[in-house]
C-alpha atoms as a PDB file:
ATOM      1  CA  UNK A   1       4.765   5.579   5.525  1.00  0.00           C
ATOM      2  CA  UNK A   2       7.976   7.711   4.287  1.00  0.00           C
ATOM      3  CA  UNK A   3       8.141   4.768   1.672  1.00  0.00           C
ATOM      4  CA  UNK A   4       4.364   5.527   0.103  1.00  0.00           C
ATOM      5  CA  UNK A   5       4.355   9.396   0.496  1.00  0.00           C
ATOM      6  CA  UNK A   6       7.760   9.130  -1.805  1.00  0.00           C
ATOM      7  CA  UNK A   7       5.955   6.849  -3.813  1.00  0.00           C
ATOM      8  CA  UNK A   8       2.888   9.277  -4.246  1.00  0.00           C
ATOM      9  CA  UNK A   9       5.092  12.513  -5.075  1.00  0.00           C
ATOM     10  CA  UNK A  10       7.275  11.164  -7.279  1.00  0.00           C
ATOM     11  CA  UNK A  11       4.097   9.113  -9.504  1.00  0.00           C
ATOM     12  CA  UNK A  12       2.902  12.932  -8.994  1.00  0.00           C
ATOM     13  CA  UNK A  13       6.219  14.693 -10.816  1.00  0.00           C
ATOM     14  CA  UNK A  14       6.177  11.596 -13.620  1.00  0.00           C
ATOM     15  CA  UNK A  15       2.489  11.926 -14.507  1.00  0.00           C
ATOM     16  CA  UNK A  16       2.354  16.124 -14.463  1.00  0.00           C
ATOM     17  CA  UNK A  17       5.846  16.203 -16.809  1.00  0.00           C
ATOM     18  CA  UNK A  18       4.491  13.581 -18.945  1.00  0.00           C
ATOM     19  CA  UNK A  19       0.858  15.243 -19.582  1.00  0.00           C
ATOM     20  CA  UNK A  20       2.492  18.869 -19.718  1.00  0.00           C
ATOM     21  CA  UNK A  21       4.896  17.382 -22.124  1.00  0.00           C
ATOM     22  CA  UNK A  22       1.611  16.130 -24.226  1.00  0.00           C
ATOM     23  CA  UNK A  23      -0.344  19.313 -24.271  1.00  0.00           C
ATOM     24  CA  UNK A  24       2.880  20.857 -25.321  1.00  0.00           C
ATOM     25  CA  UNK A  25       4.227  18.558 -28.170  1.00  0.00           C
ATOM     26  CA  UNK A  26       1.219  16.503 -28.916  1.00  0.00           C
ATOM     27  CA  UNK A  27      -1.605  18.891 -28.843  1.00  0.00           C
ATOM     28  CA  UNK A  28      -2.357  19.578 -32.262  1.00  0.00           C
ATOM     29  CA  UNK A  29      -0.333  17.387 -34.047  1.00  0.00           C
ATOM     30  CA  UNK A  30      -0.117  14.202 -35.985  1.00  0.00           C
ATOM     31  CA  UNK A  31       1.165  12.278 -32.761  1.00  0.00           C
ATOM     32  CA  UNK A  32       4.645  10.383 -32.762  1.00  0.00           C
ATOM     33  CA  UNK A  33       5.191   6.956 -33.682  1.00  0.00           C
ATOM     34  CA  UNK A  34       7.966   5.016 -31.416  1.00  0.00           C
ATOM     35  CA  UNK A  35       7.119   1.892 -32.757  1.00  0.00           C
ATOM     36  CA  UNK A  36       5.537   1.995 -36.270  1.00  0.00           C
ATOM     37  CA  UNK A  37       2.231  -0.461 -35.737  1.00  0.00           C
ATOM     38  CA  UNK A  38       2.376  -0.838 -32.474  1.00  0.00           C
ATOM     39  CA  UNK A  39       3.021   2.388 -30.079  1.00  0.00           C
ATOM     40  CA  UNK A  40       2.138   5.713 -30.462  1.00  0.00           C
ATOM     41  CA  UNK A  41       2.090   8.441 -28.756  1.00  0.00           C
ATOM     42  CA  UNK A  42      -1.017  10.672 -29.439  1.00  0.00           C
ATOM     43  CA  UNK A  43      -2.861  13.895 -27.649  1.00  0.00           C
ATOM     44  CA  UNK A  44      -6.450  12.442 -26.704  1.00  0.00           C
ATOM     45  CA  UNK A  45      -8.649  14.880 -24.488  1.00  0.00           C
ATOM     46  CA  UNK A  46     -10.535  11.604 -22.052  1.00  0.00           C
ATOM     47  CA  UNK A  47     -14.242  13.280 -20.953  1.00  0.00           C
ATOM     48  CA  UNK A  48     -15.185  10.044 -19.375  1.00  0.00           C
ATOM     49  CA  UNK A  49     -14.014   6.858 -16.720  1.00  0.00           C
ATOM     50  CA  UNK A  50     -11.831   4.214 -18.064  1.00  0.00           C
ATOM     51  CA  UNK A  51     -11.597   3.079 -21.753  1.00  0.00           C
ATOM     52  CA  UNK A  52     -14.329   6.693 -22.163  1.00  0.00           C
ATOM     53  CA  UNK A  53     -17.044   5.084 -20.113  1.00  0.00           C
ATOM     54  CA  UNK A  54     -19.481   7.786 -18.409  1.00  0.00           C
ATOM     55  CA  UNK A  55     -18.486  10.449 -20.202  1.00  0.00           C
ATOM     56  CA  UNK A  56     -19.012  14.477 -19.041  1.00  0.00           C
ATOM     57  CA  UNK A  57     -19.437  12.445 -15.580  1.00  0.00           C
ATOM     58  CA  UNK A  58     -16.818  14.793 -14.798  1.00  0.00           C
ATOM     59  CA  UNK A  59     -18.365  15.639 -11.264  1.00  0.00           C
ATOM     60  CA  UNK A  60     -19.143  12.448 -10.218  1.00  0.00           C
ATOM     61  CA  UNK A  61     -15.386  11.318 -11.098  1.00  0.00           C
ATOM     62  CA  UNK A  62     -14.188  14.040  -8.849  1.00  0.00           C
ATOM     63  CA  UNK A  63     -16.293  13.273  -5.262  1.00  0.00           C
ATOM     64  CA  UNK A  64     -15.584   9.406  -5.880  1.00  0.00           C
ATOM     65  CA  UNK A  65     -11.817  10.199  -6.394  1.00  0.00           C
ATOM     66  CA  UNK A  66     -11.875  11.951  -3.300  1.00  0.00           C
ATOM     67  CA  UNK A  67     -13.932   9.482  -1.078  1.00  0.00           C
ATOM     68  CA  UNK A  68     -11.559   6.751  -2.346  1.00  0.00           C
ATOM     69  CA  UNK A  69      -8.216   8.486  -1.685  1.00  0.00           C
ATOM     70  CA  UNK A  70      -9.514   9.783   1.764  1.00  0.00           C
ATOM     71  CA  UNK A  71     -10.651   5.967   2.656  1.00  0.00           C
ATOM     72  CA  UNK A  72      -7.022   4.560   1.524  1.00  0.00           C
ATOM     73  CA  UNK A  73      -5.570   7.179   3.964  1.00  0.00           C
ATOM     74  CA  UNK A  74      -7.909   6.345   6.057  1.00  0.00           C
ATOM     75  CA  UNK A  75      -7.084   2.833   6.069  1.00  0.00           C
ATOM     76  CA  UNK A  76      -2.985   2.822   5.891  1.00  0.00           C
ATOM     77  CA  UNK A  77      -3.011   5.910   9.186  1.00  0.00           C
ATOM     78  CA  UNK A  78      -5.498   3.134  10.763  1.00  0.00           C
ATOM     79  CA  UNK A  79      -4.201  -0.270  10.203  1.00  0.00           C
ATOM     80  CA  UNK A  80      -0.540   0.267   9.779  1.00  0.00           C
ATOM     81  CA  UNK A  81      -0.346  -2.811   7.331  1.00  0.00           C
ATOM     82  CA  UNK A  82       3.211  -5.156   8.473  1.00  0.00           C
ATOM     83  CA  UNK A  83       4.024  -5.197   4.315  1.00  0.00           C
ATOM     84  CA  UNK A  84       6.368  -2.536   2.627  1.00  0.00           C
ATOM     85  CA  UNK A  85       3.950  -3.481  -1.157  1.00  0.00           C
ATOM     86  CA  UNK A  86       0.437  -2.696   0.498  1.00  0.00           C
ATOM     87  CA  UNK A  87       2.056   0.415   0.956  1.00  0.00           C
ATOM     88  CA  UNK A  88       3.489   0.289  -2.020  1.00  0.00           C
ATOM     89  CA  UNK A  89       0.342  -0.307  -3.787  1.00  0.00           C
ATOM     90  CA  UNK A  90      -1.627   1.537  -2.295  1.00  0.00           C
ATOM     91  CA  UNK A  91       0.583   4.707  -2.520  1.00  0.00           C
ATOM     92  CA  UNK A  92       0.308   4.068  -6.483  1.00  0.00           C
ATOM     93  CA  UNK A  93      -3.006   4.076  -6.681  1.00  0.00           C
ATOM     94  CA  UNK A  94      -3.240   7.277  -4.660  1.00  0.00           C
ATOM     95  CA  UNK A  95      -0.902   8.878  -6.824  1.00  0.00           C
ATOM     96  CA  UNK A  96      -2.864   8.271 -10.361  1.00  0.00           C
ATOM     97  CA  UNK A  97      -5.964   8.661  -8.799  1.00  0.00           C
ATOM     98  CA  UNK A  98      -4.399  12.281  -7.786  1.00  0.00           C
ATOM     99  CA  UNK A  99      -2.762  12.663 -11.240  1.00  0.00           C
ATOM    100  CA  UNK A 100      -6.241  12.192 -12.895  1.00  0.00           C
ATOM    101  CA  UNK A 101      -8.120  14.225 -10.450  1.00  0.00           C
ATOM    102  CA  UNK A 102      -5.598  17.149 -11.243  1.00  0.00           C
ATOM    103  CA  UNK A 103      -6.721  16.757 -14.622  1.00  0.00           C
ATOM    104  CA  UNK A 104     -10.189  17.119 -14.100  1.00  0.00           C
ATOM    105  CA  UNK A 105     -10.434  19.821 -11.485  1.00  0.00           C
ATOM    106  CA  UNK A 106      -8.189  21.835 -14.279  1.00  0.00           C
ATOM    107  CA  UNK A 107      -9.037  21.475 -17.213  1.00  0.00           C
ATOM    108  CA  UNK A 108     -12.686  18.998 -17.390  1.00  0.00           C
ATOM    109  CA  UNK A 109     -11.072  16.395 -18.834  1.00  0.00           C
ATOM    110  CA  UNK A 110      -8.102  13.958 -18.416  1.00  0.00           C
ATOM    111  CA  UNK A 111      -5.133  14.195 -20.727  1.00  0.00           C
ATOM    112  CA  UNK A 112      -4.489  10.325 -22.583  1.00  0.00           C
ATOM    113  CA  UNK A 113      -1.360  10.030 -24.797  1.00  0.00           C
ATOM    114  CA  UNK A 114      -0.055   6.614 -24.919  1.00  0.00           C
ATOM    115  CA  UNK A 115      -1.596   4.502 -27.596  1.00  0.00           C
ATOM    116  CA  UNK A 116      -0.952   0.933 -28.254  1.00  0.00           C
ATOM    117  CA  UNK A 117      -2.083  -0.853 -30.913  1.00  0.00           C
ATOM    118  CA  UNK A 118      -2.232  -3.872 -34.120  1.00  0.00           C
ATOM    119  CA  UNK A 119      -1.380  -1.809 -36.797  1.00  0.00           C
ATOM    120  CA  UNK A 120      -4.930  -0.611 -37.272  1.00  0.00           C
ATOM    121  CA  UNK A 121      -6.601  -3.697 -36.458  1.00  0.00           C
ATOM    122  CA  UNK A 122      -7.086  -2.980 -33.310  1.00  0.00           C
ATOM    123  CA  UNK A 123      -6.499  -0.183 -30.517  1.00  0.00           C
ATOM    124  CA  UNK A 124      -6.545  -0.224 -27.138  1.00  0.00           C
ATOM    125  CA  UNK A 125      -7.884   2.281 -25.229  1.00  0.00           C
ATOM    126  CA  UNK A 126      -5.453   5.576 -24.938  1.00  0.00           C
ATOM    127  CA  UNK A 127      -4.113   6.080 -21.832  1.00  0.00           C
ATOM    128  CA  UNK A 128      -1.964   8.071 -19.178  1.00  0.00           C
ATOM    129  CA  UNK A 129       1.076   7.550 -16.309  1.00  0.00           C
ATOM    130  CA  UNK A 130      -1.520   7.977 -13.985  1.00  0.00           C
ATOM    131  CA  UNK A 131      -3.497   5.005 -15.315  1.00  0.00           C
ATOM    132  CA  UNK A 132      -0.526   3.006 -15.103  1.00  0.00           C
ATOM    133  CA  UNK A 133      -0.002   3.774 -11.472  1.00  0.00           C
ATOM    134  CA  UNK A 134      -3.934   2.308 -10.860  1.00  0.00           C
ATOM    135  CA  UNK A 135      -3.587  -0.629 -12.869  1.00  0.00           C
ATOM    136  CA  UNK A 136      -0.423  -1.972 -11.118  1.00  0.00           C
ATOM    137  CA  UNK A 137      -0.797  -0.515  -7.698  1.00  0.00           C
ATOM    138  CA  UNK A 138      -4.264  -2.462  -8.169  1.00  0.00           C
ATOM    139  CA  UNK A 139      -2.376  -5.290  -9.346  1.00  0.00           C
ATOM    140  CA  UNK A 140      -0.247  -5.251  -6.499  1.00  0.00           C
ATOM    141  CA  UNK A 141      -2.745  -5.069  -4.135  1.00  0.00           C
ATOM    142  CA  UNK A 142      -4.493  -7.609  -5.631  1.00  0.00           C
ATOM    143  CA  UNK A 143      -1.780 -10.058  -5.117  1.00  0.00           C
ATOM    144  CA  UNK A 144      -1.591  -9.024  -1.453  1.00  0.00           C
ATOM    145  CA  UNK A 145      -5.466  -9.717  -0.904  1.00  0.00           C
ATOM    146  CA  UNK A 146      -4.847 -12.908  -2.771  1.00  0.00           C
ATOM    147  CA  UNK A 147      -1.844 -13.822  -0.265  1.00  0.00           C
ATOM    148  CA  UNK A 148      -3.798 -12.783   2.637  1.00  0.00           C
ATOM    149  CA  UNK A 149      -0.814  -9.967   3.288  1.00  0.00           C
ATOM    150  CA  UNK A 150      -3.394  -6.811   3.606  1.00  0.00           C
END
């Protein structure tokens, strides 16, 4: 339990430096290019779910973040799982779920800055630490569902 509640506050401090450092550096400017064609990094104001689905659903966002960190608590103080990366990925999840939430209780919106891309052939959808923590906490947990380790 130690391991995920470290794993939550530090996803916490990574995702609030790295969107403060955004609406500080990025916010009104051309965005910075690490790797020319391929990775930017770009101030992008996210009113809506994943990839800008549901957007100004910022309400509904909020009460399902909450039910679905709650539940996960819920669920690791109930059934103690026997492996460290349910925990692991679990604790993720909480932690950009949090990150987001932050985001949308403050300021209505989430704050996206990481951009890759195909020169401008294509984009993929903007995105934030916190996403990162979902996607591979999910991952992770996917693989332990798979592996029947849950």
């Amino acid at each position: 339990m130690t391991l995920g509640i470290i794993i939550v506050v530090l996803g916490l401090i990574i995702d609030r430096g790295t969107k403060w450092w955004a609406i500080g550096t990025l916010k009104g400017s051309e965005g910075l290019t690490v790797i020319k064609d391929f990775f930017t990094l770009d101030y992008l104001e996210n009113r809506g779910a994943a990839f800008g689905m549901l957007q100004n659903k910022q309400w509904l966002f909020i009460v399902i973040t909450i039910v679905v960190v709650i539940g996960m608590i819920f669920y690791l103080l109930k059934y103690k799982p026997k492996f460290k990366l349910v925990y692991v990925s679990i604790a993720m999840i909480i932690a950009g779920a949090i990150g987001n939430l932050i985001d949308r209780i403050s300021y209505n919106y989430v704050v996206d800055f990481i951009m890759v891309h195909y020169r401008d052939l294509y984009y993929f959808p903007t995105f934030n630490v916190a996403d990162m923590l979902v996607c591979i906490g999910t991952f992770f947990l996917l693989i332990c569902i798979l592996k029947d380790e849950i």
